[in-house]
C-alpha atoms as a PDB file:
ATOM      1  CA  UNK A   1       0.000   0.000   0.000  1.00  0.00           C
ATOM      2  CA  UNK A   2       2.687   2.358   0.299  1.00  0.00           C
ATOM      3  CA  UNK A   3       2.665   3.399   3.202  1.00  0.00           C
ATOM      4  CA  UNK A   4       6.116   1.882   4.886  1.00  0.00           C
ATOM      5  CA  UNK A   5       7.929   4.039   1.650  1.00  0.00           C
ATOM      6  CA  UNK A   6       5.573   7.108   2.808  1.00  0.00           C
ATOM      7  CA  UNK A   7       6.450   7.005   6.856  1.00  0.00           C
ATOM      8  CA  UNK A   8      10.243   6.061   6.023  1.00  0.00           C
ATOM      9  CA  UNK A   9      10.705   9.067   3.650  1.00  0.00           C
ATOM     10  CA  UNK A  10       9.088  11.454   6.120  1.00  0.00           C
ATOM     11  CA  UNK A  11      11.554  10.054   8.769  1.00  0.00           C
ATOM     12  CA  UNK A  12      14.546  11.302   6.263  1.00  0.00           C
ATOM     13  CA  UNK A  13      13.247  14.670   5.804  1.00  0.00           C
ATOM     14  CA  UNK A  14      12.846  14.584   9.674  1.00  0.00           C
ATOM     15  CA  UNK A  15      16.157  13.367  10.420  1.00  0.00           C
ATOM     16  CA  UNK A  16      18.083  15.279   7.614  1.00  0.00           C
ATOM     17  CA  UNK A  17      18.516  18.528   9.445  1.00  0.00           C
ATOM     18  CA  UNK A  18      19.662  16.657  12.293  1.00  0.00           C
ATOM     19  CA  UNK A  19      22.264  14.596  11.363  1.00  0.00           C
ATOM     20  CA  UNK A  20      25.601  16.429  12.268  1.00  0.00           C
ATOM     21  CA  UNK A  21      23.881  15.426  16.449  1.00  0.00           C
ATOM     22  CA  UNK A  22      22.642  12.522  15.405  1.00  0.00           C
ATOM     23  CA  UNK A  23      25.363  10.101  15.564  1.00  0.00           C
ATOM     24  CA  UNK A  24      26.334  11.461  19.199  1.00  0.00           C
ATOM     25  CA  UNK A  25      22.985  11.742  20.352  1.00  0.00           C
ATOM     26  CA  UNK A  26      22.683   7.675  19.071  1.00  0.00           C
ATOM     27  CA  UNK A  27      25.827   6.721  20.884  1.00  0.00           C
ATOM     28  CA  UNK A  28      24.888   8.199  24.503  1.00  0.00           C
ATOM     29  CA  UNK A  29      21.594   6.563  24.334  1.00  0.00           C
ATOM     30  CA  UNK A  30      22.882   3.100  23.399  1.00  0.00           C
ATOM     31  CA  UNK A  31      26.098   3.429  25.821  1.00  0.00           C
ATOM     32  CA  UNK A  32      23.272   4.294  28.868  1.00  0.00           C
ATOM     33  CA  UNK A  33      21.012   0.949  27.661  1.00  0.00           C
ATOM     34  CA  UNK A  34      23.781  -0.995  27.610  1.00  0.00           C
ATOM     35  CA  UNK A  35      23.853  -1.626  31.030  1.00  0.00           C
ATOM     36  CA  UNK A  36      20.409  -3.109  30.774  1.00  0.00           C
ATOM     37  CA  UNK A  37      21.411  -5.813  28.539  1.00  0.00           C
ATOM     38  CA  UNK A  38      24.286  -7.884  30.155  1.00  0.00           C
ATOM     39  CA  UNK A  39      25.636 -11.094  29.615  1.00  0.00           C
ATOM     40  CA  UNK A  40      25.788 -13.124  26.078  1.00  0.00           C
ATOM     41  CA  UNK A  41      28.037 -12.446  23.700  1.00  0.00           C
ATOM     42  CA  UNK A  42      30.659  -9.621  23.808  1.00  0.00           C
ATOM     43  CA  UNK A  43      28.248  -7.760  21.020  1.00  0.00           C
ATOM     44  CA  UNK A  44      25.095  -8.826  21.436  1.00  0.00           C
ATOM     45  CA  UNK A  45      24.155  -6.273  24.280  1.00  0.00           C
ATOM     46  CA  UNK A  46      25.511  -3.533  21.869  1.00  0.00           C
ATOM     47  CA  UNK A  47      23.460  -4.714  19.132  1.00  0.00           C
ATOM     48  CA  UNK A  48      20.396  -4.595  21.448  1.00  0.00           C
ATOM     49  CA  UNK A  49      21.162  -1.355  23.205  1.00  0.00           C
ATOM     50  CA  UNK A  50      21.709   0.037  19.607  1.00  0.00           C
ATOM     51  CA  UNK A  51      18.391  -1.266  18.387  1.00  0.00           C
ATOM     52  CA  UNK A  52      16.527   0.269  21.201  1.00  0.00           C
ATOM     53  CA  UNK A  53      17.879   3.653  21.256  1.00  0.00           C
ATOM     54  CA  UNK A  54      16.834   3.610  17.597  1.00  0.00           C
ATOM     55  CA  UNK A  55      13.116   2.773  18.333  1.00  0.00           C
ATOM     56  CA  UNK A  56      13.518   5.862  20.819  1.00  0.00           C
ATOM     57  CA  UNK A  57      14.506   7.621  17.756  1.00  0.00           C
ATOM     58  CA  UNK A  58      11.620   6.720  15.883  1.00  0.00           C
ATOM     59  CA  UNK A  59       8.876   7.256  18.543  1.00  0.00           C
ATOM     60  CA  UNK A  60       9.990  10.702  18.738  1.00  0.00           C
ATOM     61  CA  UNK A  61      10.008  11.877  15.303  1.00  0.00           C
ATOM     62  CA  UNK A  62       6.240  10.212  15.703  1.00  0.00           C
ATOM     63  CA  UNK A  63       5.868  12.619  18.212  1.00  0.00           C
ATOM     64  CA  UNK A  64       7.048  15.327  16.752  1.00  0.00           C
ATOM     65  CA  UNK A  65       5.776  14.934  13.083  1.00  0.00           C
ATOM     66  CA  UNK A  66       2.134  13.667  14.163  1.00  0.00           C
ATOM     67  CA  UNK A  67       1.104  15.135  17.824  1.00  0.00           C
ATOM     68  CA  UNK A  68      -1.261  13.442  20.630  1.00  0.00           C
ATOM     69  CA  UNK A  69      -3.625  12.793  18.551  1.00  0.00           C
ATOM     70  CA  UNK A  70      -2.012   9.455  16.438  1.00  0.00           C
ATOM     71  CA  UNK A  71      -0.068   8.884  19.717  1.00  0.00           C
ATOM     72  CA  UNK A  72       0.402  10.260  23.236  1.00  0.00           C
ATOM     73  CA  UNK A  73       3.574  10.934  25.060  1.00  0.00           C
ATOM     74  CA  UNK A  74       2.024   7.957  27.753  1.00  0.00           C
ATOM     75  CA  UNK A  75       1.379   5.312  25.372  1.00  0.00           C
ATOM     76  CA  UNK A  76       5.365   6.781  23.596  1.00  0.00           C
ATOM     77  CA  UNK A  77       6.181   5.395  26.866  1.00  0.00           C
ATOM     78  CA  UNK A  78       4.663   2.088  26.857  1.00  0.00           C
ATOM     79  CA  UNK A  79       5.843   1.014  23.533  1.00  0.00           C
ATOM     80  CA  UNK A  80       9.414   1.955  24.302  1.00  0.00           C
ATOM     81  CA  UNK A  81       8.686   0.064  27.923  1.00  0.00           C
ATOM     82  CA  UNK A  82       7.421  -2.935  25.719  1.00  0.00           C
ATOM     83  CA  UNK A  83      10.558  -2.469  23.112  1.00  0.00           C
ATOM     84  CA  UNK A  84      13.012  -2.641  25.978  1.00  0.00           C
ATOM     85  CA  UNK A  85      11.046  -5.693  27.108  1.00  0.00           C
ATOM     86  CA  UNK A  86      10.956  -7.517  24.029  1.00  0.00           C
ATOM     87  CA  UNK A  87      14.467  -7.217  22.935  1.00  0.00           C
ATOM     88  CA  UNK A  88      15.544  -8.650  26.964  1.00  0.00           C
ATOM     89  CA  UNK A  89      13.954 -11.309  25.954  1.00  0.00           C
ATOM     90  CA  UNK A  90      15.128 -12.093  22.578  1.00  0.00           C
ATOM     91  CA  UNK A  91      18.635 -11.159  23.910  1.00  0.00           C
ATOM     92  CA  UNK A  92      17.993 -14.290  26.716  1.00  0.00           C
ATOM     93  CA  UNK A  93      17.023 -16.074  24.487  1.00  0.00           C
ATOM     94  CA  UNK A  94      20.133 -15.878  22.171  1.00  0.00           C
ATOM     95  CA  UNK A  95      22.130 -16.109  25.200  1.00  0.00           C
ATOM     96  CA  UNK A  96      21.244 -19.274  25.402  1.00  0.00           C
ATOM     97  CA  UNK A  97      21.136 -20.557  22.279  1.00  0.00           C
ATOM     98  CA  UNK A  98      25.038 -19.272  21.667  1.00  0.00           C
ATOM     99  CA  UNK A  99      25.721 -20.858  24.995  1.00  0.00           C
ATOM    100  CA  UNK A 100      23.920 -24.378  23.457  1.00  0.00           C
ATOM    101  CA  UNK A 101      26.331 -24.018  19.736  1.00  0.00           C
ATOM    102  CA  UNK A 102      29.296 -23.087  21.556  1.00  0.00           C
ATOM    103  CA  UNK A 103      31.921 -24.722  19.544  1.00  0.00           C
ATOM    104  CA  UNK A 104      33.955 -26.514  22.717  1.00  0.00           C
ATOM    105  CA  UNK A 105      30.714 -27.452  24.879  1.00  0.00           C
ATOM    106  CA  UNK A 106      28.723 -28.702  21.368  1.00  0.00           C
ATOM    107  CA  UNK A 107      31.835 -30.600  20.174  1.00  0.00           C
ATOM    108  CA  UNK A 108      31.960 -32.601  23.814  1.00  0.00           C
ATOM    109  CA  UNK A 109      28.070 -32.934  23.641  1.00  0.00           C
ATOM    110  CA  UNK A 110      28.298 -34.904  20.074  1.00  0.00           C
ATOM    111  CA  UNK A 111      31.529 -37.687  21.659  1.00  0.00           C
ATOM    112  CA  UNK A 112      29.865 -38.127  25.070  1.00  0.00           C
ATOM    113  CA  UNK A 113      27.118 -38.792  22.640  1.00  0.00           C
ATOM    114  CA  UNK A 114      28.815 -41.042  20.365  1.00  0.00           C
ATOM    115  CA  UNK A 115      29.928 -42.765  23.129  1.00  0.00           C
ATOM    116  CA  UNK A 116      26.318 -43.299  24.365  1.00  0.00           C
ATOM    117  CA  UNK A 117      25.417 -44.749  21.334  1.00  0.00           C
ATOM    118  CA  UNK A 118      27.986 -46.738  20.429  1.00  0.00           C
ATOM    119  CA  UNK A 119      29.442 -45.091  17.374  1.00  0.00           C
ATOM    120  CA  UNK A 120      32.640 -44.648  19.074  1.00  0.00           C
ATOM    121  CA  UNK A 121      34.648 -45.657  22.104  1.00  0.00           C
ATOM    122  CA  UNK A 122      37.831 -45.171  24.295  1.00  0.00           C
ATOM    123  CA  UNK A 123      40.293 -47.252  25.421  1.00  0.00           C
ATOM    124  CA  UNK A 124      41.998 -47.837  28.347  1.00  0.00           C
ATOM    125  CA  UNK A 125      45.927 -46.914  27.984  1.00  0.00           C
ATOM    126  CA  UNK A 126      46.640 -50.338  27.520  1.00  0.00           C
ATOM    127  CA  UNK A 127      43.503 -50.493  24.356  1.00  0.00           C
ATOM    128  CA  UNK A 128      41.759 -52.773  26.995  1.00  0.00           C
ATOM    129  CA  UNK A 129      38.374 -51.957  28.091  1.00  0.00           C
ATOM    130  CA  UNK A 130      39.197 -48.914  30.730  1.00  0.00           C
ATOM    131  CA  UNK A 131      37.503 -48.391  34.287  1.00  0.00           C
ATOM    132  CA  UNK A 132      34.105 -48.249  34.161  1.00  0.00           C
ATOM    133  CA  UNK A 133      33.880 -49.187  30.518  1.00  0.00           C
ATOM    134  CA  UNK A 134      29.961 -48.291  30.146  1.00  0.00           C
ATOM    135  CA  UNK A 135      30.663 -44.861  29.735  1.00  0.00           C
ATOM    136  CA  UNK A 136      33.260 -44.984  27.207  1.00  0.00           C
ATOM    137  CA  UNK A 137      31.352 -47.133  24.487  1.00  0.00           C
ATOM    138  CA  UNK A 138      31.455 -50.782  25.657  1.00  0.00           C
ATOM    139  CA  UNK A 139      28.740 -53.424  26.006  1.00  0.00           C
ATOM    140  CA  UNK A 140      28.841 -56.068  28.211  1.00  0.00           C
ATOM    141  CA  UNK A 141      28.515 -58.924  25.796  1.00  0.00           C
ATOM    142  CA  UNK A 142      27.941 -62.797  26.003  1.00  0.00           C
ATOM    143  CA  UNK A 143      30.612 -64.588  24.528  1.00  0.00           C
ATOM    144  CA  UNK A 144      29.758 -67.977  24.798  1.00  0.00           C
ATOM    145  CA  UNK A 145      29.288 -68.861  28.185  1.00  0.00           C
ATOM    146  CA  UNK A 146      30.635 -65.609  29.892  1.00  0.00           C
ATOM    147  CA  UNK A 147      30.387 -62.096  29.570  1.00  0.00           C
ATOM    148  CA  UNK A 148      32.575 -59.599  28.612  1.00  0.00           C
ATOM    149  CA  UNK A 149      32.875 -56.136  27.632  1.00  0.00           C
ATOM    150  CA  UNK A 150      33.167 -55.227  24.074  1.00  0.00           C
ATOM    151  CA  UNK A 151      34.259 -51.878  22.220  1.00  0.00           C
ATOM    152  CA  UNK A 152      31.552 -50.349  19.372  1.00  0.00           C
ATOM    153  CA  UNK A 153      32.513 -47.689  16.847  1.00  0.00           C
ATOM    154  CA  UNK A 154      35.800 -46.684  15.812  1.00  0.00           C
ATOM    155  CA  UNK A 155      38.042 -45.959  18.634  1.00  0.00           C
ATOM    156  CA  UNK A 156      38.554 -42.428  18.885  1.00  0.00           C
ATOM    157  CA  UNK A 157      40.792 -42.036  22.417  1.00  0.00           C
ATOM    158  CA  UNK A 158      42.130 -43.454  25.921  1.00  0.00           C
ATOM    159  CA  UNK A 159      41.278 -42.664  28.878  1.00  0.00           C
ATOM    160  CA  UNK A 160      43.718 -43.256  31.956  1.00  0.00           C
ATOM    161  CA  UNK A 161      42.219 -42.609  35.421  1.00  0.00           C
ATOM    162  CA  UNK A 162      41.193 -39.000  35.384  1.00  0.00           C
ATOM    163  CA  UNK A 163      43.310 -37.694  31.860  1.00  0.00           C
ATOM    164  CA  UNK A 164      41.832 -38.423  28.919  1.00  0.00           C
ATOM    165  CA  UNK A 165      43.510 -38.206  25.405  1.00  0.00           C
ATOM    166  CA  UNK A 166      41.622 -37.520  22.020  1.00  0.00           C
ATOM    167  CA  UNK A 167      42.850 -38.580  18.991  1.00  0.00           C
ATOM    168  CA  UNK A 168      42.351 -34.954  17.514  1.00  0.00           C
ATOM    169  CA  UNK A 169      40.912 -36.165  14.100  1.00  0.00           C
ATOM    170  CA  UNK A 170      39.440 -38.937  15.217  1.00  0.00           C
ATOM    171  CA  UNK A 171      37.042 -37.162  17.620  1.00  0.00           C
ATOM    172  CA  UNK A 172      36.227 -34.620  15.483  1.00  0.00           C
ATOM    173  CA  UNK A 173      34.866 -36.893  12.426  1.00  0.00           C
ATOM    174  CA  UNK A 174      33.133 -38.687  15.084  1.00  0.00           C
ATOM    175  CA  UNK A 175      31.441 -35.380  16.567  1.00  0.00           C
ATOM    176  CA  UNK A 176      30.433 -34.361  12.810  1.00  0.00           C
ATOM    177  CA  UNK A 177      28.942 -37.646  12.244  1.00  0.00           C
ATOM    178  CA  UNK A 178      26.918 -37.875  15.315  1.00  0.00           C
ATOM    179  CA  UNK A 179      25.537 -34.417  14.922  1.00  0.00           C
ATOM    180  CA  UNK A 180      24.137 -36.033  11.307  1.00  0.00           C
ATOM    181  CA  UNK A 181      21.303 -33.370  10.342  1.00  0.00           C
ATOM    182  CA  UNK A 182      21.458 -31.423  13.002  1.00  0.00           C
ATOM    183  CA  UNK A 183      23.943 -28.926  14.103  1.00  0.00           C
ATOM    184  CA  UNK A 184      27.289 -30.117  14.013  1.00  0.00           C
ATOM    185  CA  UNK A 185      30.794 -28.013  14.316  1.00  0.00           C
ATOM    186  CA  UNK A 186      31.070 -24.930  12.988  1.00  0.00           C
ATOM    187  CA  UNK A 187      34.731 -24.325  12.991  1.00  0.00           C
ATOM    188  CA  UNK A 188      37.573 -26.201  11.753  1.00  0.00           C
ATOM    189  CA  UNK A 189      39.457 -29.272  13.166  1.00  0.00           C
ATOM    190  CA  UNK A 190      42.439 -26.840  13.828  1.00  0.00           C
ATOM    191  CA  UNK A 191      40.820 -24.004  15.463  1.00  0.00           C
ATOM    192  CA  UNK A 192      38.571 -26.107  17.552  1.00  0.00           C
ATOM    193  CA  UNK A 193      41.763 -27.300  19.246  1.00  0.00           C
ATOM    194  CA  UNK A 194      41.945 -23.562  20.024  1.00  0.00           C
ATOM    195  CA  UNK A 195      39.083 -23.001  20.746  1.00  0.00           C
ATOM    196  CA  UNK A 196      39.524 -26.046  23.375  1.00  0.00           C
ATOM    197  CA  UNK A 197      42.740 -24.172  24.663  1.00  0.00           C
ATOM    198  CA  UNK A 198      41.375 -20.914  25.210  1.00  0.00           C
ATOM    199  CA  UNK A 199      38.451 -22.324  27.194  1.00  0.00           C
ATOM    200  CA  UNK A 200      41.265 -23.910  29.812  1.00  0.00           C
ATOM    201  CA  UNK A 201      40.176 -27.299  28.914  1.00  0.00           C
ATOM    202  CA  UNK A 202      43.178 -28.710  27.723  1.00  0.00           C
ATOM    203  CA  UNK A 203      45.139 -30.240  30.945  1.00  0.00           C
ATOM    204  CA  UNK A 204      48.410 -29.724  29.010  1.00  0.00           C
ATOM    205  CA  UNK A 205      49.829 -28.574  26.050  1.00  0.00           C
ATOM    206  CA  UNK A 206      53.451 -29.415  24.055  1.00  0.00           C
ATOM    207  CA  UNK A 207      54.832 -25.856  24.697  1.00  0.00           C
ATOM    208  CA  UNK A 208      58.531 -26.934  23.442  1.00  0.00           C
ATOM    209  CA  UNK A 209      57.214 -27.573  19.770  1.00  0.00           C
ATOM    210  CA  UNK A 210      54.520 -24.982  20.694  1.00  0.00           C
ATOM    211  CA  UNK A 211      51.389 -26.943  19.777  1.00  0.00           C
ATOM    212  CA  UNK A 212      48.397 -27.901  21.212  1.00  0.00           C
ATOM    213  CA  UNK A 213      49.055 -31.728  21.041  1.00  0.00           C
ATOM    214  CA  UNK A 214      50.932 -33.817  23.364  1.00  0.00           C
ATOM    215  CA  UNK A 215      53.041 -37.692  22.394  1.00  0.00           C
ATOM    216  CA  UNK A 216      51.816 -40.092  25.212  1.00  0.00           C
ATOM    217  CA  UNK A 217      52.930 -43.247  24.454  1.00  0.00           C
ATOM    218  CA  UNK A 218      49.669 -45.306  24.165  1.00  0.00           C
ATOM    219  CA  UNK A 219      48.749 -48.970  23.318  1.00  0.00           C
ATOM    220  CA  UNK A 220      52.589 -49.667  22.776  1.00  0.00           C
ATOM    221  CA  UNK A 221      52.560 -46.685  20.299  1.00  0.00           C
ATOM    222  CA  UNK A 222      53.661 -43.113  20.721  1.00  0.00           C
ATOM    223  CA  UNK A 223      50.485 -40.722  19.501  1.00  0.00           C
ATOM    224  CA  UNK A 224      49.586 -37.471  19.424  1.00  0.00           C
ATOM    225  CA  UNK A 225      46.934 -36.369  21.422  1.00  0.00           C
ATOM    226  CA  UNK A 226      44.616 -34.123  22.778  1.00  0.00           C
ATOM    227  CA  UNK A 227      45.097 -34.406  26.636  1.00  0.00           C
ATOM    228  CA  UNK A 228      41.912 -33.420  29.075  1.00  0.00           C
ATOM    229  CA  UNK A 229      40.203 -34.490  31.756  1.00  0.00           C
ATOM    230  CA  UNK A 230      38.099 -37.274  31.519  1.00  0.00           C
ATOM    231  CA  UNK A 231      35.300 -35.650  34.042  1.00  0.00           C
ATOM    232  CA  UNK A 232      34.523 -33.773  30.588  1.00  0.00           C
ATOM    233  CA  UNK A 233      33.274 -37.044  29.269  1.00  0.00           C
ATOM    234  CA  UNK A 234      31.809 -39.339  31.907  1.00  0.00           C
ATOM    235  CA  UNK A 235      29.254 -37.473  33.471  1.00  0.00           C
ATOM    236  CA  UNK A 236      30.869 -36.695  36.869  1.00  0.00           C
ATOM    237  CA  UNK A 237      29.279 -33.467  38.455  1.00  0.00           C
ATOM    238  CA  UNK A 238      32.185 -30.504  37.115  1.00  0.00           C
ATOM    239  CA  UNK A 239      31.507 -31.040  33.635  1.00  0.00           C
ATOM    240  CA  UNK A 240      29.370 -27.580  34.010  1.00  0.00           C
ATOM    241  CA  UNK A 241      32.018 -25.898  36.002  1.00  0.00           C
ATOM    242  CA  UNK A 242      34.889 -26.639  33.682  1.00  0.00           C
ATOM    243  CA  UNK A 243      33.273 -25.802  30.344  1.00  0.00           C
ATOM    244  CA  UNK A 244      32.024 -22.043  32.121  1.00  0.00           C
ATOM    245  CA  UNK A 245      35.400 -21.957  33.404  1.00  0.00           C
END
């Protein structure tokens, strides 16, 4: 009908003579909201703080272009009130949803996963089954007459008492598969070992040849590795801590 085209170009002519205080004017505004948007990601209270001293911008050149009778200075109020309100919200809710597709906690998500299902397992540093083999991908199979525990999925790790050691490619194709259709890893082998590292979930790094792999000699054979801590994995009750840490 029009009519977005018609209010936008009378907000130009509005605005036009004001631009040189504009910018400034913007910035204060957004720099005093900011405060009500913590948390999330470094930008995202910016963005929203930003977004909401713009709808202030709008409701006044309402205001002044129009007068009380298309809209009153109380119900101005209110619909900045319910702006403010709205974009909270949202900004929760992509809080969480950045916290859910964070790289390091989504990539431990899809192996403990894996693990679960059987599409992948760890070893113990021997390539026996390790302690507590249930939550590293074995079954406790009949073989005959007994019952033993049996690895499923490609092997992807060890595990020795509380250090745990990822075979850096391994793990990763594993993580992509499991995550099949839905969301899987969004960065790169290489910088999710970073990513890993600057989250102070890596229990030790190879700073002599400066990289983010260690050689543990495992299964008779010398490796490279990822190396951290097996509560990561298992379930034990600091998984939470560690990853916010």
């Amino acid at each position: 009908s029009g009519a977005y085209a018609s209010v936008m170009a009378a907000f130009c002519q509005w605005a036009a003579p004001q631009m040189p205080a504009l910018p400034k004017v913007l910035k204060a505004r957004s720099e005093e909201h900011r405060r009500s948007f913590p948390g999330g990601h470094a930008r995202l209270p910016v963005m929203l703080a930003d977004l909401l001293a713009s709808f202030e911008l709008f409701i006044r050149f309402v205001l002044d272009t129009t007068g009380e009778e298309v809209l009153s200075a109380e119900h101005a109020d209110d619909l900045v009130r319910r702006c403010a309100d709205a974009l909270r919200e949202a900004g929760e809710s992509q809080g969480q949803y950045q916290k859910a597709s964070e790289p390091t906690a989504r990539f431990l998500e899809l192996v403990g996963s894996a693990l679960a299902s059987g599409r992948a397992h760890v070893a113990g540093s021997d390539g026996r089954a390790p302690d507590n083999p249930g939550a590293w991908g074995w079954r406790l199979e009949k073989v005959g007459a007994v019952e033993e525990w049996r690895s499923h999925g490609d092997r992807i790790g060890w595990v020795d008492g509380a250090d745990l050691y990822l075979e850096p490619g391994a793990a990763y194709r594993t993580a992509q598969m499991q995550a099949g259709q839905g969301e899987g890893l969004a960065v790169s082998d290489k910088m999710l070992r970073r990513r890993l590292h600057d989250k102070h979930l890596l229990k030790s790094i190879d700073e002599k040849r400066e990289s983010l792999v260690i050689r543990r000699v495992l299964d008779g054979t010398r490796r490279n590795v990822l190396h951290l801590s097996a509560s990561l994995i298992d379930g034990t009750p600091d998984v939470e801590e560690e990853i916010s840490a």
